[in-house]
N, C-alpha and C. Protein backbone atom coordinates (compact mmCIF):
# COMPACT_ATOMS: atom_id res chain seq x y z
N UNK A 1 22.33 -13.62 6.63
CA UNK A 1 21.38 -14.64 6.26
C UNK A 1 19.98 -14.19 6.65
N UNK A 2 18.94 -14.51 5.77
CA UNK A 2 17.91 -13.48 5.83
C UNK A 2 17.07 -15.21 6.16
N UNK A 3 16.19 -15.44 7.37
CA UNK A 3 15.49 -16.65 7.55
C UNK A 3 13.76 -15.94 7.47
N UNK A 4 12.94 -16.20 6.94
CA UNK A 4 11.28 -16.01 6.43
C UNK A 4 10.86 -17.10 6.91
N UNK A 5 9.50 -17.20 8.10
CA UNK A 5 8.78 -18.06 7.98
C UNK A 5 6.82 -17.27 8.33
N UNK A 6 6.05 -17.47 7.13
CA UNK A 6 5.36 -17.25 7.04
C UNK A 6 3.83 -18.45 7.42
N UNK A 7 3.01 -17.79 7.92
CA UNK A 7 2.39 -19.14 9.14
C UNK A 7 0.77 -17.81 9.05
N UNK A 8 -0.19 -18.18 8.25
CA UNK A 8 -1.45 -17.85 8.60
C UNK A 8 -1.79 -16.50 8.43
N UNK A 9 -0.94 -15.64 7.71
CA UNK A 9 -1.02 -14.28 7.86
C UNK A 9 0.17 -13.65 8.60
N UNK A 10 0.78 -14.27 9.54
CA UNK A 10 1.94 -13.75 10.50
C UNK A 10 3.12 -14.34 10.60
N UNK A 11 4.04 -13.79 10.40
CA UNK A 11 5.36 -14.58 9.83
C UNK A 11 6.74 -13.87 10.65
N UNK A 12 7.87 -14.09 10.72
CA UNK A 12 9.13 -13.88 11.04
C UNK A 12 10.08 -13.45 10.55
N UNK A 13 11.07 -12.26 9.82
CA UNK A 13 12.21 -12.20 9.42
C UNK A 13 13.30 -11.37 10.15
N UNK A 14 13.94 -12.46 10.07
CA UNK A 14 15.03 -12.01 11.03
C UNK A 14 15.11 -12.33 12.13
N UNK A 15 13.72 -12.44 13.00
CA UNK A 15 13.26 -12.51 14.43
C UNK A 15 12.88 -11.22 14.74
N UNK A 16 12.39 -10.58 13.11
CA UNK A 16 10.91 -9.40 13.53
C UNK A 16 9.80 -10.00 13.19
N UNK A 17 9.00 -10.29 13.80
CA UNK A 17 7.52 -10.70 13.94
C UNK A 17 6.79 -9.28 13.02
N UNK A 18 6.04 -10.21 11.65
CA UNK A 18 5.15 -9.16 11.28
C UNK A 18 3.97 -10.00 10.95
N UNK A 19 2.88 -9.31 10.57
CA UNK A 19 1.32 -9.84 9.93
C UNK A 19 1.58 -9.09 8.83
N UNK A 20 0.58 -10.25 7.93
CA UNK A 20 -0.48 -9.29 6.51
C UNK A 20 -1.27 -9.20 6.52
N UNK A 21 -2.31 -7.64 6.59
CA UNK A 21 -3.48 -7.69 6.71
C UNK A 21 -4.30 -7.61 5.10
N UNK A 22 -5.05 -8.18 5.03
CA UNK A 22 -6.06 -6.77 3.99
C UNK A 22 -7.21 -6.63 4.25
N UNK A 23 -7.58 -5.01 4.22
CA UNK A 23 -8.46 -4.23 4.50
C UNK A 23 -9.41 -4.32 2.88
N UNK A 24 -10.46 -4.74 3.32
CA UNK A 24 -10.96 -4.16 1.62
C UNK A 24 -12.66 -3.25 2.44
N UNK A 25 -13.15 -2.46 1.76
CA UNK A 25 -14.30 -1.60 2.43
C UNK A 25 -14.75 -0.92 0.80
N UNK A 26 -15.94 -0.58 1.08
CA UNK A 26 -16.50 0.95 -0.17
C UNK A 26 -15.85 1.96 -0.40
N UNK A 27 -14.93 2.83 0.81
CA UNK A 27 -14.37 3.33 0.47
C UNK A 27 -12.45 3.70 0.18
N UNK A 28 -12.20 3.75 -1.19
CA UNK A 28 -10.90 3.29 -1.18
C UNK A 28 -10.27 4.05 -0.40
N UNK A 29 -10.37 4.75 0.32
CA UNK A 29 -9.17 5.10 1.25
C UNK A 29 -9.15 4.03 2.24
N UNK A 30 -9.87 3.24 2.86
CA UNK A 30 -9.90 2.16 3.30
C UNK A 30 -9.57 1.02 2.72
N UNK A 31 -8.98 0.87 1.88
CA UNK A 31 -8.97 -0.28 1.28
C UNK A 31 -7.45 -0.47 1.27
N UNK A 32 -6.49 -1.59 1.88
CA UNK A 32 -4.90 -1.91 1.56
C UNK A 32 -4.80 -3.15 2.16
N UNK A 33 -3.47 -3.63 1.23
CA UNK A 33 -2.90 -4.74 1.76
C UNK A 33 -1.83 -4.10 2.78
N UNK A 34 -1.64 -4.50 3.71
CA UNK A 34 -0.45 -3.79 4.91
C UNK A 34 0.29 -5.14 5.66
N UNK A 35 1.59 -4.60 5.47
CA UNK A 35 2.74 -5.52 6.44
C UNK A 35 3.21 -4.69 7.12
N UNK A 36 2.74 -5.27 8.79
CA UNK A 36 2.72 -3.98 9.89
C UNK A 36 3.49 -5.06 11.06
N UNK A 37 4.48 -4.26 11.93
CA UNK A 37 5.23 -4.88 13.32
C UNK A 37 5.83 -3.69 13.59
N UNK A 38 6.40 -4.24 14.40
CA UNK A 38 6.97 -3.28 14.90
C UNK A 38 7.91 -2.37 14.44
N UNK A 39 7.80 -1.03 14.18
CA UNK A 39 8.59 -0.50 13.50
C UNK A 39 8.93 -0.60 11.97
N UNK A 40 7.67 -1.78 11.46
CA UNK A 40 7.15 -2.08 10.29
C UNK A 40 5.91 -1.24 10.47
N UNK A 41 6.47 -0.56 8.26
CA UNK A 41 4.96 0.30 8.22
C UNK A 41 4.65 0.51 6.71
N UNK A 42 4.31 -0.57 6.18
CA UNK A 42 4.36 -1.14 4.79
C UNK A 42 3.06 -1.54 4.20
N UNK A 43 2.48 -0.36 2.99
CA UNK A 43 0.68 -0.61 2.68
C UNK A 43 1.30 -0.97 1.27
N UNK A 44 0.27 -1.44 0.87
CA UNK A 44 -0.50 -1.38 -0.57
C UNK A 44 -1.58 -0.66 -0.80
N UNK A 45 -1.66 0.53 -1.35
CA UNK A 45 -3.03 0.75 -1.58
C UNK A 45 -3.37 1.03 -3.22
N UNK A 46 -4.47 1.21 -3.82
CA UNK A 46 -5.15 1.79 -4.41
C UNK A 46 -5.11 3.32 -4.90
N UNK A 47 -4.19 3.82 -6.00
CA UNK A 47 -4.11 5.08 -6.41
C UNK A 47 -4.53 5.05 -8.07
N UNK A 48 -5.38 5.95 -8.62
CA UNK A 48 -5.73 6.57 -9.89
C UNK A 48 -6.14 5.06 -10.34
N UNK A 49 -5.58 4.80 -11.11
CA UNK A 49 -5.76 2.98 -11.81
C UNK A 49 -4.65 2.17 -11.33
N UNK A 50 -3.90 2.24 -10.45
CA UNK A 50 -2.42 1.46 -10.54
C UNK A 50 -2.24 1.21 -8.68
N UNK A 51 -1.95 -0.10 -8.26
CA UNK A 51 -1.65 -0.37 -7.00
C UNK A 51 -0.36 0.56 -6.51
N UNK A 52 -0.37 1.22 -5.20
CA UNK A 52 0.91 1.70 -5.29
C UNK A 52 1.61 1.09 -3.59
N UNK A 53 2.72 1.32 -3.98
CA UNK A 53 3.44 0.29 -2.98
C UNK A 53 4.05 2.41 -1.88
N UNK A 54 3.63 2.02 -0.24
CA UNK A 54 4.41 2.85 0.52
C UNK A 54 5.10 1.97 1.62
N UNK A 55 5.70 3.15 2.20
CA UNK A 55 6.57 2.57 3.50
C UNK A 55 6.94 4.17 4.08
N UNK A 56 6.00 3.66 5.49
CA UNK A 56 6.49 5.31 6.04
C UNK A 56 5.67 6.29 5.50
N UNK A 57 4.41 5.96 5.22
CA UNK A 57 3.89 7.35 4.45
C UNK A 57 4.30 7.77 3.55
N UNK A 58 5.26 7.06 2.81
CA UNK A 58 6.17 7.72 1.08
C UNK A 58 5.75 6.61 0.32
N UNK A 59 6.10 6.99 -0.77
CA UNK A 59 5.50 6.12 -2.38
C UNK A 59 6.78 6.08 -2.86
N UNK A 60 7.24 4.38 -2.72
CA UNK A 60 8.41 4.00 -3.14
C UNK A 60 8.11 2.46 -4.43
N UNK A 61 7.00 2.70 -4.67
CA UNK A 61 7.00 1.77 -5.71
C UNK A 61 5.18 1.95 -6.28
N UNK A 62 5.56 1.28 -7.48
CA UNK A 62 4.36 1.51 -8.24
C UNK A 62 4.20 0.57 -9.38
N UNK A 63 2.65 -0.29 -9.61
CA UNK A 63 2.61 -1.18 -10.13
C UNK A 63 2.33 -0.92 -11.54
N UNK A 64 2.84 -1.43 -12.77
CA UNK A 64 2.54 -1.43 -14.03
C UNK A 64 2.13 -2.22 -14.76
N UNK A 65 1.46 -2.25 -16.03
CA UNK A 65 1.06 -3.37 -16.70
C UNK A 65 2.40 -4.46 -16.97
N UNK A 66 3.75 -4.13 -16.95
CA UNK A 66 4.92 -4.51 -16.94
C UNK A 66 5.66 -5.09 -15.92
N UNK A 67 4.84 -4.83 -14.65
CA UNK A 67 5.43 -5.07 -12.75
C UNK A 67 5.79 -4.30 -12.26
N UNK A 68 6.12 -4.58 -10.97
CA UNK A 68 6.26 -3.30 -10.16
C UNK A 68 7.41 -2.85 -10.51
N UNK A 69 7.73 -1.07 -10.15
CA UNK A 69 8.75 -0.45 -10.26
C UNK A 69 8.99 0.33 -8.76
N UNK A 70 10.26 -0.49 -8.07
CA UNK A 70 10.72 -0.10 -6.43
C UNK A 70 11.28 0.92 -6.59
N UNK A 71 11.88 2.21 -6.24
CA UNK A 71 12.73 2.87 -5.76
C UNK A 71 13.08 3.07 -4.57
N UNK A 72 14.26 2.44 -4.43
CA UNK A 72 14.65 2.15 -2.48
C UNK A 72 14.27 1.18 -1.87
N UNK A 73 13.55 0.42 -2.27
CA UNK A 73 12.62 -0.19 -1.78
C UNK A 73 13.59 -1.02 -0.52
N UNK A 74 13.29 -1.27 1.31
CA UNK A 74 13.84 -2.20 1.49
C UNK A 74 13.57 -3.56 2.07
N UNK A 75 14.08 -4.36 2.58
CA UNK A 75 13.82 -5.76 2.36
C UNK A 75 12.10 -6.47 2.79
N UNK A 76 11.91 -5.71 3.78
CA UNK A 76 10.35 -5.56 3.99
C UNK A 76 9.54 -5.42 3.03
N UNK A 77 9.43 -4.28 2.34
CA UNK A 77 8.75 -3.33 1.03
C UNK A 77 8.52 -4.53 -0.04
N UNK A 78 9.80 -4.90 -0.31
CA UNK A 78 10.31 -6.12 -1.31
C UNK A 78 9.11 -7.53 -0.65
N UNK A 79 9.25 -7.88 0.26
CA UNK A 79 8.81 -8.60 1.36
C UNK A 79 6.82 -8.64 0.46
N UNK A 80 6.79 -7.55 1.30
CA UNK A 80 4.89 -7.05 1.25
C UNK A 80 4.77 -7.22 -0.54
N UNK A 81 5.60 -6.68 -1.41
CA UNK A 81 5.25 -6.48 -2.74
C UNK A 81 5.48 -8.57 -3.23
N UNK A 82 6.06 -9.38 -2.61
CA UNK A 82 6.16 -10.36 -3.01
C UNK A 82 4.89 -11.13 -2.67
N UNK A 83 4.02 -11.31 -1.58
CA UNK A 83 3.40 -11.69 -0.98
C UNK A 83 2.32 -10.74 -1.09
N UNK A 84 1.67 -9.94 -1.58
CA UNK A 84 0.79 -9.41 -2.49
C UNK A 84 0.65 -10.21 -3.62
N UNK A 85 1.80 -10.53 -4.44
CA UNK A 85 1.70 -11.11 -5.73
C UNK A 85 1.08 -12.40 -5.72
N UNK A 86 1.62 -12.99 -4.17
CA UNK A 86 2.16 -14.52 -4.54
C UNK A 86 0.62 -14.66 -4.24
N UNK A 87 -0.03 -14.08 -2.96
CA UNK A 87 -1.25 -14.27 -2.25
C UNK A 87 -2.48 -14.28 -3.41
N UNK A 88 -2.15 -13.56 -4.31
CA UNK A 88 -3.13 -12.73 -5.06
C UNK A 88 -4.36 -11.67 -4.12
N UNK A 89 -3.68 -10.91 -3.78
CA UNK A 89 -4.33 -9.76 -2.52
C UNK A 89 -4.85 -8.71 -3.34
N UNK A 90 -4.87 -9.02 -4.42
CA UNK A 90 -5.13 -7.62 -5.52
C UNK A 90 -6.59 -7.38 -5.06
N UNK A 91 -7.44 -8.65 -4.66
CA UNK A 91 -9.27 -8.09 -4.84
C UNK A 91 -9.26 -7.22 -3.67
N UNK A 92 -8.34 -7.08 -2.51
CA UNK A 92 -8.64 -6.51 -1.25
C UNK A 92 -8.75 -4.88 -1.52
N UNK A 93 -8.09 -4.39 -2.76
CA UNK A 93 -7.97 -3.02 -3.14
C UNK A 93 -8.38 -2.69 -4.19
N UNK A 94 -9.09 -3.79 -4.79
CA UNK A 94 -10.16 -3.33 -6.34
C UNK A 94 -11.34 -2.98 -5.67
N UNK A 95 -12.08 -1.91 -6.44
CA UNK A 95 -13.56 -1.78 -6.13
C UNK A 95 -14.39 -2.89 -5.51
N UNK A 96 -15.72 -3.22 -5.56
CA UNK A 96 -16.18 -4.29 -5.31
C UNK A 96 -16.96 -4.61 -7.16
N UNK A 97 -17.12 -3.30 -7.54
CA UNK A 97 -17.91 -3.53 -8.88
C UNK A 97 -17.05 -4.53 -10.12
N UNK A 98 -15.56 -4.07 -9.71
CA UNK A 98 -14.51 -4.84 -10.54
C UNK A 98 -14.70 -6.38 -9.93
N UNK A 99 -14.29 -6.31 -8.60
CA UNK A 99 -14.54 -8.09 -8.22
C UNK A 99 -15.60 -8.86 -8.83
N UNK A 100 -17.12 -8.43 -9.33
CA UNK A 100 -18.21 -8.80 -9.57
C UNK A 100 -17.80 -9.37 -10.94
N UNK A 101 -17.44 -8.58 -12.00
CA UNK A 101 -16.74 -8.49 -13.75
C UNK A 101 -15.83 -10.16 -13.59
């Protein structure tokens, strides 16, 4: 049984304590949505034109005009890519010139 309670940015599953941050800055290497705890290590960032989903420093998912596409993805990954959507966290990793449009 999988229990979620999400509270202000910082939430619970399982009885692992994680946050969502987003980083947004000028430069996109700075720029991600991240679900980080302990032994949680889960970004969103900004690649070519397309959000891309990691975990661990690997690229296990990738966003399309169609939705995301996971490979492996696990319940965390799933987790961060839901709550990206739901939040609408997308402006934290668009340019700032796109936010303006």
């Amino acid at each position: 049984m999988v229990l979620l309670a999400v509270e202000s940015g910082q939430g619970e599953l399982d009885g692992v304590p994680f946050r969502l941050l987003g980083h947004s800055a000028l430069r996109p290497s700075r720029r991600a949505v991240v679900l980080e705890g302990v032994g949680i290590d889960v970004r969103i960032i900004q690649r070519a034109f397309s959000p891309v989903l990691m975990e661990q420093d690997e690229q296990i998912g990738l966003s399309r005009s169609t939705g995301w596409e996971l490979l492996e993805a696990s319940d965390l990954a799933i987790l961060a890519v839901c709550l990206f959507e739901w939040t609408g966290a997308m402006h934290f990793i668009q340019t700032s010139m796109i936010r303006q449009l």
